[in-house]
C-alpha atoms as a PDB file:
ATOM      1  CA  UNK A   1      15.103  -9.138   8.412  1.00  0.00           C
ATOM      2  CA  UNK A   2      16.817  -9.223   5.215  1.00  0.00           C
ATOM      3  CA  UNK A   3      14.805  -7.972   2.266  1.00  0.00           C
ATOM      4  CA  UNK A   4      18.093  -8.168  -0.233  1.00  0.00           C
ATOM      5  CA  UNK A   5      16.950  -9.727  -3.528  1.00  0.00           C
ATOM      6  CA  UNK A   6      12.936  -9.055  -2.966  1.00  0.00           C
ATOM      7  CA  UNK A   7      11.058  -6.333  -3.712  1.00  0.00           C
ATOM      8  CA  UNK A   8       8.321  -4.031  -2.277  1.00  0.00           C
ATOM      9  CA  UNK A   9       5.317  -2.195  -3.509  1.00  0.00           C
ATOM     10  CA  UNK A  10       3.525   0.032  -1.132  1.00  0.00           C
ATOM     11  CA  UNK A  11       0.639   1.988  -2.582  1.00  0.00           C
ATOM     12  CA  UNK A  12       0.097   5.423  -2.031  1.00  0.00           C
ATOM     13  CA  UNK A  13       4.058   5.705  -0.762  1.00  0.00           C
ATOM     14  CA  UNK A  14       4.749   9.277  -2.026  1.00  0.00           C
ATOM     15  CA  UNK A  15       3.869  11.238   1.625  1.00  0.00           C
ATOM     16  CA  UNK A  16       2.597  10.081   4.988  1.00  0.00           C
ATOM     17  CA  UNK A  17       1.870   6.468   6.039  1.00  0.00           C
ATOM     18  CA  UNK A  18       2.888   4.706   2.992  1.00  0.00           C
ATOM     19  CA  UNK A  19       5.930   6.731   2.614  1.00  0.00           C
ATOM     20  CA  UNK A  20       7.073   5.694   6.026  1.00  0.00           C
ATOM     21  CA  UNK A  21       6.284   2.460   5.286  1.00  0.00           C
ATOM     22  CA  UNK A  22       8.394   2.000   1.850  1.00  0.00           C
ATOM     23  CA  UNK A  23      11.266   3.615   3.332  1.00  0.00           C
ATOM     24  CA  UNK A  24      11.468   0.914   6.707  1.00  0.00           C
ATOM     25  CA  UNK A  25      11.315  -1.350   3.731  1.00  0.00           C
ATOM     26  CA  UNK A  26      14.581   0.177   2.048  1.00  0.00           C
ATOM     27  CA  UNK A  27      16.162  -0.166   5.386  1.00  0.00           C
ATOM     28  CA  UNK A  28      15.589  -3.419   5.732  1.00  0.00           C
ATOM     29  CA  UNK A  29      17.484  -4.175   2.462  1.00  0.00           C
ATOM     30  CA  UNK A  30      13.913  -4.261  -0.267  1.00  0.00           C
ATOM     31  CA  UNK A  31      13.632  -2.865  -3.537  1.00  0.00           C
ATOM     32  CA  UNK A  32      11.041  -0.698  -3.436  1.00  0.00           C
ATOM     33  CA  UNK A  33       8.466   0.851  -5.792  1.00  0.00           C
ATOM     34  CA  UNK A  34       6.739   4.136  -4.869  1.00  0.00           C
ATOM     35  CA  UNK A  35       3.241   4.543  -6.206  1.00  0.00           C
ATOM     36  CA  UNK A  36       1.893   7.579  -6.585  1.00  0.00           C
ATOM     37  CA  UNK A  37      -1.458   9.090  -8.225  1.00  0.00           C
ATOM     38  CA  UNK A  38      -0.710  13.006  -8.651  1.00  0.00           C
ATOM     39  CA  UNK A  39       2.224  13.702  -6.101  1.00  0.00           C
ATOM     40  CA  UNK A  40       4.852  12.939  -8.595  1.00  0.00           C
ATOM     41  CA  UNK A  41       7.132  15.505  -7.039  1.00  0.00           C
ATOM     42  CA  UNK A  42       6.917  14.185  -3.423  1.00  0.00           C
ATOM     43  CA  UNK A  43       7.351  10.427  -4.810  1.00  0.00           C
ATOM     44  CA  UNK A  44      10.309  11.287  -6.233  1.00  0.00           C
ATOM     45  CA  UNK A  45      11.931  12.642  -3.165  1.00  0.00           C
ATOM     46  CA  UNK A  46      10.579   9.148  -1.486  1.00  0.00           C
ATOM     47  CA  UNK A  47      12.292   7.158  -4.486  1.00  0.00           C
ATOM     48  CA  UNK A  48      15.472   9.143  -3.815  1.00  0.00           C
ATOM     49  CA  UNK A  49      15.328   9.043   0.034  1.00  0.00           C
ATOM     50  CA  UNK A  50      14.696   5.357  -0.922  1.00  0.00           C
ATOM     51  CA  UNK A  51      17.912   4.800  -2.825  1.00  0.00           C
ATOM     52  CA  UNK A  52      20.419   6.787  -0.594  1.00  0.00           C
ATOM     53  CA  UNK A  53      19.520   4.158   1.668  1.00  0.00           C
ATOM     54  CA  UNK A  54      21.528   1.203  -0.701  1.00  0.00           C
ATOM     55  CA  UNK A  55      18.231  -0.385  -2.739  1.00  0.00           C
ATOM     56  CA  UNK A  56      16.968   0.047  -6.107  1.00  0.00           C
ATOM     57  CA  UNK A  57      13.872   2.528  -6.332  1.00  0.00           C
ATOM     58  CA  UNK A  58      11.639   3.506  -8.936  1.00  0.00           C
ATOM     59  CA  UNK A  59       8.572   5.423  -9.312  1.00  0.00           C
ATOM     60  CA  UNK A  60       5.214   4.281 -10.846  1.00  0.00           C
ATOM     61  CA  UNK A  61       2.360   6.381 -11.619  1.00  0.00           C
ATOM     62  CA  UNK A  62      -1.273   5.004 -11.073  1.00  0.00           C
ATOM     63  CA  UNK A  63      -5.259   5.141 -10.066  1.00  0.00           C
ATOM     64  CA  UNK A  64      -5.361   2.111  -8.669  1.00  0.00           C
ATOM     65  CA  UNK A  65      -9.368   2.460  -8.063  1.00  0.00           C
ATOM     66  CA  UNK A  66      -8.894   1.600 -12.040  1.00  0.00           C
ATOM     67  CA  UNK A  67      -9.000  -2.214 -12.683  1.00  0.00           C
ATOM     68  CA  UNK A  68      -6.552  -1.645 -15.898  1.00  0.00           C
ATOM     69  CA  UNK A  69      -4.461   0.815 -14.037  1.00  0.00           C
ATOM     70  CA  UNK A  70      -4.172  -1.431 -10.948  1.00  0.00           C
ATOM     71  CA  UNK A  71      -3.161  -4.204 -12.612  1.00  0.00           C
ATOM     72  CA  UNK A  72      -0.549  -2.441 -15.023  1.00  0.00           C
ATOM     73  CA  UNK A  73       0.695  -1.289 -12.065  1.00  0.00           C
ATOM     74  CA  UNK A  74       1.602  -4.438 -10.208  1.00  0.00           C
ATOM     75  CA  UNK A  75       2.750  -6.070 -13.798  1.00  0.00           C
ATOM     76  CA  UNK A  76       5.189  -2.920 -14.439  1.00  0.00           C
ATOM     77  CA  UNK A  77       6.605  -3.421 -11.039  1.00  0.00           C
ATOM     78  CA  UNK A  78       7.377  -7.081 -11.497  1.00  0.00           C
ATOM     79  CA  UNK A  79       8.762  -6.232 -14.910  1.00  0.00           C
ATOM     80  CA  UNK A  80      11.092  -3.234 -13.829  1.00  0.00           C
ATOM     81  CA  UNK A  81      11.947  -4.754 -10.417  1.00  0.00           C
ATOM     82  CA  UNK A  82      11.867  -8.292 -11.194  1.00  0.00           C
ATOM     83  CA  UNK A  83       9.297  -9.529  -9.054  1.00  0.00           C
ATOM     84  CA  UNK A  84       6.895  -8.730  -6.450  1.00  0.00           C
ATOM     85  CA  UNK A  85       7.560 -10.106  -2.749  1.00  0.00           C
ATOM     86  CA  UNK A  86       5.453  -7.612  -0.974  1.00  0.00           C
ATOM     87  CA  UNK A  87       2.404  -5.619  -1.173  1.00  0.00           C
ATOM     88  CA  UNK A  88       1.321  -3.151   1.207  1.00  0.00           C
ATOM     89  CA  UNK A  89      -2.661  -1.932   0.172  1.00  0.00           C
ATOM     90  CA  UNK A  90      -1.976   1.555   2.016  1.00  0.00           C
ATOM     91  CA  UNK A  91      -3.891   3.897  -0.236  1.00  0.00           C
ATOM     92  CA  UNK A  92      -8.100   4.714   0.994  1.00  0.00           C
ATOM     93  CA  UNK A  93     -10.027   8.092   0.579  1.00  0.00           C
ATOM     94  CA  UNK A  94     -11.372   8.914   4.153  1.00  0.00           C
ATOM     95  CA  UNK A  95     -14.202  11.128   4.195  1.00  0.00           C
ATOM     96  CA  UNK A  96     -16.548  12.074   7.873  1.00  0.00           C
ATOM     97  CA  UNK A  97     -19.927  12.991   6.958  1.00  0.00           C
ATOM     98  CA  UNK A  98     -23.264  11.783   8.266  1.00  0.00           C
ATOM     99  CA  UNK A  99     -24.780   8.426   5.959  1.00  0.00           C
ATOM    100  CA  UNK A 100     -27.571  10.113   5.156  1.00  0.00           C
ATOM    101  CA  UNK A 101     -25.693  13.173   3.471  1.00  0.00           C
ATOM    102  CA  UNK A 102     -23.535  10.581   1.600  1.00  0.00           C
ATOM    103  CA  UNK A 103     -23.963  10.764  -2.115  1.00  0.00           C
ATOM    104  CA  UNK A 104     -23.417   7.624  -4.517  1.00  0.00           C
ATOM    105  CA  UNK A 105     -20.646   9.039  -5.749  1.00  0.00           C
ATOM    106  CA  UNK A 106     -18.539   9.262  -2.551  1.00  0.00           C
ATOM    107  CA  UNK A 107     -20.349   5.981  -1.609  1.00  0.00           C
ATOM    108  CA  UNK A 108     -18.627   4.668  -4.828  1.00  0.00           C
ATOM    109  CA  UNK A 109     -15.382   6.490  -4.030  1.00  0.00           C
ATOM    110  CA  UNK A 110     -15.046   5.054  -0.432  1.00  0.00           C
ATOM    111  CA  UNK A 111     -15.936   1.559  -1.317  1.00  0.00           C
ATOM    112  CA  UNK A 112     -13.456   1.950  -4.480  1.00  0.00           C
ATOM    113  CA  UNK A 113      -9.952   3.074  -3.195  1.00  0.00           C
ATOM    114  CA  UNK A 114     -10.242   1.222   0.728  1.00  0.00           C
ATOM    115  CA  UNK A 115     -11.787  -2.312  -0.781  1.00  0.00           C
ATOM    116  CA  UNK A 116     -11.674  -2.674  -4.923  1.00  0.00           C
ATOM    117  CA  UNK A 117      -8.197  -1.297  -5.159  1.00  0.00           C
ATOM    118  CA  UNK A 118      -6.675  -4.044  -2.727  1.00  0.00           C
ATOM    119  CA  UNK A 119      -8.522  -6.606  -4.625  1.00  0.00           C
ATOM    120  CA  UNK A 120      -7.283  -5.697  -7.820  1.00  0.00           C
ATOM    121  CA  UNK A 121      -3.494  -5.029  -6.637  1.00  0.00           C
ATOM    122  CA  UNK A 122      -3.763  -8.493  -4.636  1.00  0.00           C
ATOM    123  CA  UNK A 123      -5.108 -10.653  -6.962  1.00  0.00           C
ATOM    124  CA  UNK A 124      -2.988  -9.444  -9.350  1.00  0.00           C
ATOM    125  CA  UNK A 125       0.259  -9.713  -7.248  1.00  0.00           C
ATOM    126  CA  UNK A 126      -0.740 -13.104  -6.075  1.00  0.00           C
ATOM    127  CA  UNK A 127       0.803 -15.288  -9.504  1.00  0.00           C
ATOM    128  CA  UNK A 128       4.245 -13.260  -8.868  1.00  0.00           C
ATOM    129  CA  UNK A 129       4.599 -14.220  -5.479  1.00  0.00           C
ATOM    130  CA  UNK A 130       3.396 -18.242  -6.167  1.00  0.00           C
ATOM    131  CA  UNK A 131       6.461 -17.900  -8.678  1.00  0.00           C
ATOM    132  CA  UNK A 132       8.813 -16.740  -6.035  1.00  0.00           C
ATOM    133  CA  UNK A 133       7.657 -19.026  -3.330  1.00  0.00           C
ATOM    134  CA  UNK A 134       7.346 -16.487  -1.025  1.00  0.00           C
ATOM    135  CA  UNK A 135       4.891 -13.289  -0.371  1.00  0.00           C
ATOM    136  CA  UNK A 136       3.610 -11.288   2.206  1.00  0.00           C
ATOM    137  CA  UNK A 137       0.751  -9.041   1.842  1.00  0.00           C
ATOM    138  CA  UNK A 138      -0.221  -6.083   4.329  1.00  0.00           C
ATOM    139  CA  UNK A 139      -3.595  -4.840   3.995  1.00  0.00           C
ATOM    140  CA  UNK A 140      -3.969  -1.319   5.944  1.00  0.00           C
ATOM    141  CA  UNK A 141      -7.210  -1.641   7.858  1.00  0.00           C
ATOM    142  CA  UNK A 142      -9.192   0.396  10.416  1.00  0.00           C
ATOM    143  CA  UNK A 143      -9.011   0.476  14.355  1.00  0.00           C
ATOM    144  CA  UNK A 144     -12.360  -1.422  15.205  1.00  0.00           C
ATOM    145  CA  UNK A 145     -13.704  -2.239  12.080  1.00  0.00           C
ATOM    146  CA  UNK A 146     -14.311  -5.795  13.560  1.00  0.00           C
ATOM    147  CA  UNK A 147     -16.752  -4.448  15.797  1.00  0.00           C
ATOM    148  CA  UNK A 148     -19.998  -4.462  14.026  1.00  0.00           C
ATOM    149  CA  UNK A 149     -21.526  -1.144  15.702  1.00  0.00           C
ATOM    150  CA  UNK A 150     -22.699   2.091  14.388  1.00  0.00           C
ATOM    151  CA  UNK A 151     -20.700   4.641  12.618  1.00  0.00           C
ATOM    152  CA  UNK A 152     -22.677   6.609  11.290  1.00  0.00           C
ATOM    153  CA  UNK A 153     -20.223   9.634  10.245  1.00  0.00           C
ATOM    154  CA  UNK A 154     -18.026   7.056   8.855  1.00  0.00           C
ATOM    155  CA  UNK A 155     -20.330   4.148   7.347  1.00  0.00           C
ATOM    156  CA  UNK A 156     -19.073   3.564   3.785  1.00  0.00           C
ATOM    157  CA  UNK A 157     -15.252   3.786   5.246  1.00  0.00           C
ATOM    158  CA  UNK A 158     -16.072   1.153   7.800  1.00  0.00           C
ATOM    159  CA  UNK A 159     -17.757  -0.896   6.016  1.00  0.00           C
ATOM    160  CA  UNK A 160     -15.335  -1.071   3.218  1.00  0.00           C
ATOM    161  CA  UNK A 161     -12.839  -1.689   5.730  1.00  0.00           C
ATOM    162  CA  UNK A 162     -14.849  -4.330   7.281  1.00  0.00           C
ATOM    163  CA  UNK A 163     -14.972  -6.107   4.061  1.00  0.00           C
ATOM    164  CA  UNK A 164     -11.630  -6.030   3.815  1.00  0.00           C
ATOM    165  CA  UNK A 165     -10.749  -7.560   6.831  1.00  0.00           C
ATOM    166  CA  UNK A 166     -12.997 -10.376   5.739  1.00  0.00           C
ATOM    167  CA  UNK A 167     -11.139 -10.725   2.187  1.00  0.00           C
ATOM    168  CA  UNK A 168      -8.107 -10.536   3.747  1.00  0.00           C
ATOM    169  CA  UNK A 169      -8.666 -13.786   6.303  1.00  0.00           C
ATOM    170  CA  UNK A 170     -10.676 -15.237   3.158  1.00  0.00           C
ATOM    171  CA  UNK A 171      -7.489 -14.988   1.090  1.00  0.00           C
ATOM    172  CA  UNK A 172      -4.875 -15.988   3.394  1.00  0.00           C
ATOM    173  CA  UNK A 173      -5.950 -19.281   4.184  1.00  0.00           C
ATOM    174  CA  UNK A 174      -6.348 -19.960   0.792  1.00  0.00           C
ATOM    175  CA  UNK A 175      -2.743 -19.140   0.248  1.00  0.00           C
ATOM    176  CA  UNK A 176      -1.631 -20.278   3.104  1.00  0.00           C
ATOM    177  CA  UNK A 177      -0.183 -23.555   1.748  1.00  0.00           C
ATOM    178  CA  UNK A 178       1.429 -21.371  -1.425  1.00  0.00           C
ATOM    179  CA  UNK A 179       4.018 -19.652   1.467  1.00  0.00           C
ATOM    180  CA  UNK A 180       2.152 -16.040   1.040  1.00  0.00           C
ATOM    181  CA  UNK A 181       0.846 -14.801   4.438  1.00  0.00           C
ATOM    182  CA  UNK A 182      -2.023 -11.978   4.452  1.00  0.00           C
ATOM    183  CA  UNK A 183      -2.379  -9.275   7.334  1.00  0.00           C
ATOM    184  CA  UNK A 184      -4.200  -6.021   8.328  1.00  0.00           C
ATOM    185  CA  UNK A 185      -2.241  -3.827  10.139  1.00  0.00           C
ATOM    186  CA  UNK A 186      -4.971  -1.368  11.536  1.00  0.00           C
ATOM    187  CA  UNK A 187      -4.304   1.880  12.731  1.00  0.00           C
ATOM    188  CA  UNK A 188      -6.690   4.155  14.845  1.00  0.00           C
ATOM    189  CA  UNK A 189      -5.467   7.843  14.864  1.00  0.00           C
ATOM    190  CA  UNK A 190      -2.128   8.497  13.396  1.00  0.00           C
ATOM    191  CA  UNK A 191      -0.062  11.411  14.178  1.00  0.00           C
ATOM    192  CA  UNK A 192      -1.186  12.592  10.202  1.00  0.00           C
ATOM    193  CA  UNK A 193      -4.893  11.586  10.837  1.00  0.00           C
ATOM    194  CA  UNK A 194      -7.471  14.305   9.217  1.00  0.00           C
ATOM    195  CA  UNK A 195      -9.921  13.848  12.489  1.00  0.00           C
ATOM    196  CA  UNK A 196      -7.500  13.873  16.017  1.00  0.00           C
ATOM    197  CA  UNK A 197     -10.002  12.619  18.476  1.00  0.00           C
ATOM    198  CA  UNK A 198      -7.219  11.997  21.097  1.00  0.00           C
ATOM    199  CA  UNK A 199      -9.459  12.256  24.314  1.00  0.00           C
ATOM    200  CA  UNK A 200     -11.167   9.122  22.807  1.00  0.00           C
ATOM    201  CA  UNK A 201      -7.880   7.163  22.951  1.00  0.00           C
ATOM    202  CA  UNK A 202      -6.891   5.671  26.178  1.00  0.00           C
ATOM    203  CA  UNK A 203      -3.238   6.383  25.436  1.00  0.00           C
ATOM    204  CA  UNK A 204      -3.936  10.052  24.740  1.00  0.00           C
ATOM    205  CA  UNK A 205      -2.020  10.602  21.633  1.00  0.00           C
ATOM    206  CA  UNK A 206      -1.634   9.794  18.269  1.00  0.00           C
ATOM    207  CA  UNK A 207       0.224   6.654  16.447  1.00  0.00           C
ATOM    208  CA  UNK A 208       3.459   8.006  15.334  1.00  0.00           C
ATOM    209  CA  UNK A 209       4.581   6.635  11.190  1.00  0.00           C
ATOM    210  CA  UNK A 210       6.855   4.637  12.797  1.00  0.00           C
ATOM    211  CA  UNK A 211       4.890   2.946  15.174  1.00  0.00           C
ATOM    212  CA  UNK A 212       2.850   1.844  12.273  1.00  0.00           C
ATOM    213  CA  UNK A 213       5.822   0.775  10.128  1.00  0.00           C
ATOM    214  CA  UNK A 214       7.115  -1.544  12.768  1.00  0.00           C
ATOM    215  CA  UNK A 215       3.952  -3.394  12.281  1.00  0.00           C
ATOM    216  CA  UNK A 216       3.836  -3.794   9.078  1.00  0.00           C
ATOM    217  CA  UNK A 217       7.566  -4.700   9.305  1.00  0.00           C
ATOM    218  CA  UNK A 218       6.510  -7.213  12.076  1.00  0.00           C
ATOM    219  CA  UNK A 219       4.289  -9.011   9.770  1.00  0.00           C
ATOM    220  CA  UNK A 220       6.932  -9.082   6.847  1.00  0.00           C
ATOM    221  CA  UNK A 221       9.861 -10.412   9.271  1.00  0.00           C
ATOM    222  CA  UNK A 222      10.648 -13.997   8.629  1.00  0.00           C
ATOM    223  CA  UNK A 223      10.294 -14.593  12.252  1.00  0.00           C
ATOM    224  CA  UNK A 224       6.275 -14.037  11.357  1.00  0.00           C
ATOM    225  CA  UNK A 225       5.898 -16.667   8.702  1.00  0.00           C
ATOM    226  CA  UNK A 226       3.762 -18.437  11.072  1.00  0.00           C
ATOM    227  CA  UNK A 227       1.357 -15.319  11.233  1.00  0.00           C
ATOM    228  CA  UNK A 228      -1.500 -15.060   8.760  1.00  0.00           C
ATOM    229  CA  UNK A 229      -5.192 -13.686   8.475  1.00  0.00           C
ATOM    230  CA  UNK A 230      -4.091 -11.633  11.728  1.00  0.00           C
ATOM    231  CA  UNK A 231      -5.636  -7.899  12.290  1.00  0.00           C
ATOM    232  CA  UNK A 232      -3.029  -6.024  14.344  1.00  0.00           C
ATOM    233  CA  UNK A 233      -4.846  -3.204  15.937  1.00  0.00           C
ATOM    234  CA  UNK A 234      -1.908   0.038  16.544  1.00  0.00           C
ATOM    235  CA  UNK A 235      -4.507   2.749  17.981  1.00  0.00           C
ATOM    236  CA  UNK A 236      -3.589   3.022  22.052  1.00  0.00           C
ATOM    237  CA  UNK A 237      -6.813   1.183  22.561  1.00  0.00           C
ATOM    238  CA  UNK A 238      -9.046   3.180  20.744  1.00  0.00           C
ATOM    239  CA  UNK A 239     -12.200   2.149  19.642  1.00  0.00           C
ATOM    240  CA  UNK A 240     -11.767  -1.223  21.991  1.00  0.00           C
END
């Protein structure tokens, strides 16, 4: 993979997943952009891990549950970087608590940052990489949110990540013939995971960050072009 002259934006890239995520991208050779909403400290250590590594990294600060915000955010990237080749929808609030306890608000909330924010970043991203000729966008999904069963401790999460599944399979073979591909890479329980339910998982451990990066990485490789509206499930067979 050679991401020299293309650029990266991974949402929420200042600590865990997404920060693992950008930086496989800076080793593969893209400019990257770390988005951040409050960790402005740790995304600047990610920027400068970023940079040691040879690429060109910058810092932008957003709420990308915020239509406006969102979309300033992917036009500020392709303004500073000079394009937009990738998009990795990382960020989504996780909460566990029974659907009947669930207020609007953290209905609202759940259904914001896992499903609106992707839309807003990818539709938004889409023009810049129809200019380029070239895109790949990574949505980061949920370990068994094609099966349509009950989760009742995590409804509003799954179904948001249900939907976006469904946009994402929607969307890529629209763009299919445009040379953008669009993927869900969907983890189960990562080594960073708030809930560690490992004697569910038939591996009996956590996804490490890297095991999730080479996935997205998989679905960015040029060796993948042929790849799109794929769900890649990295969760040791959880939830099968």
């Amino acid at each position: 993979m050679n991401g020299r002259g293309r650029v990266a934006l991974v949402t929420g890239s200042a600590r865990g997943i997404g920060r693992a995520i950008l930086l496989g991208l800076a080793a593969q050779g893209f400019g990257v952009v770390v988005h951040y909403r409050s960790s402005e400290a740790e995304a600047e250590q990610t920027r400068a891990e970023a940079e040691r590594l040879g690429v060109r990294a910058i810092k932008l600060q957003a709420d990308v549950t915020d239509l406006e915000q969102a979309q300033g955010l992917v036009a500020q990237t392709a303004r500073q970087m000079g394009g937009l080749h990738v998009l990795v929808n990382n960020v989504g609030d996780y909460l566990k608590k029974p659907i009947d306890e669930l207020t609007p608000r953290e209905w609202n909330s759940l259904l914001d940052s896992n499903l609106n924010a992707p839309f807003y970043l990818t539709q938004s991203a889409i023009p810049h990489m129809q200019a380029a000729g070239w895109g790949r966008v990574i949505n980061i999904g949920y370990a068994g949110a094609q099966n349509l069963v009950a989760r009742s401790g995590v409804t509003a999460y799954a179904i948001a990540k249900t939907g976006l599944i469904l946009y994402s399979k929607a969307l890529a073979k629209r763009l299919a013939p445009r040379g953008i591909t669009v993927n869900v890479v969907a983890p189960g329980v990562a080594e960073n995971s708030l809930s560690q339910p490992l004697e569910e998982i038939p591996m009996g451990r956590a996804a490490r960050l890297d095991e999730l990066t080479r996935a997205v990485l998989f679905f960015v490789d040029e060796g993948s072009a042929y790849l799109t509206g794929q769900v890649l499930e990295v969760a040791g067979g959880w939830n099968l």
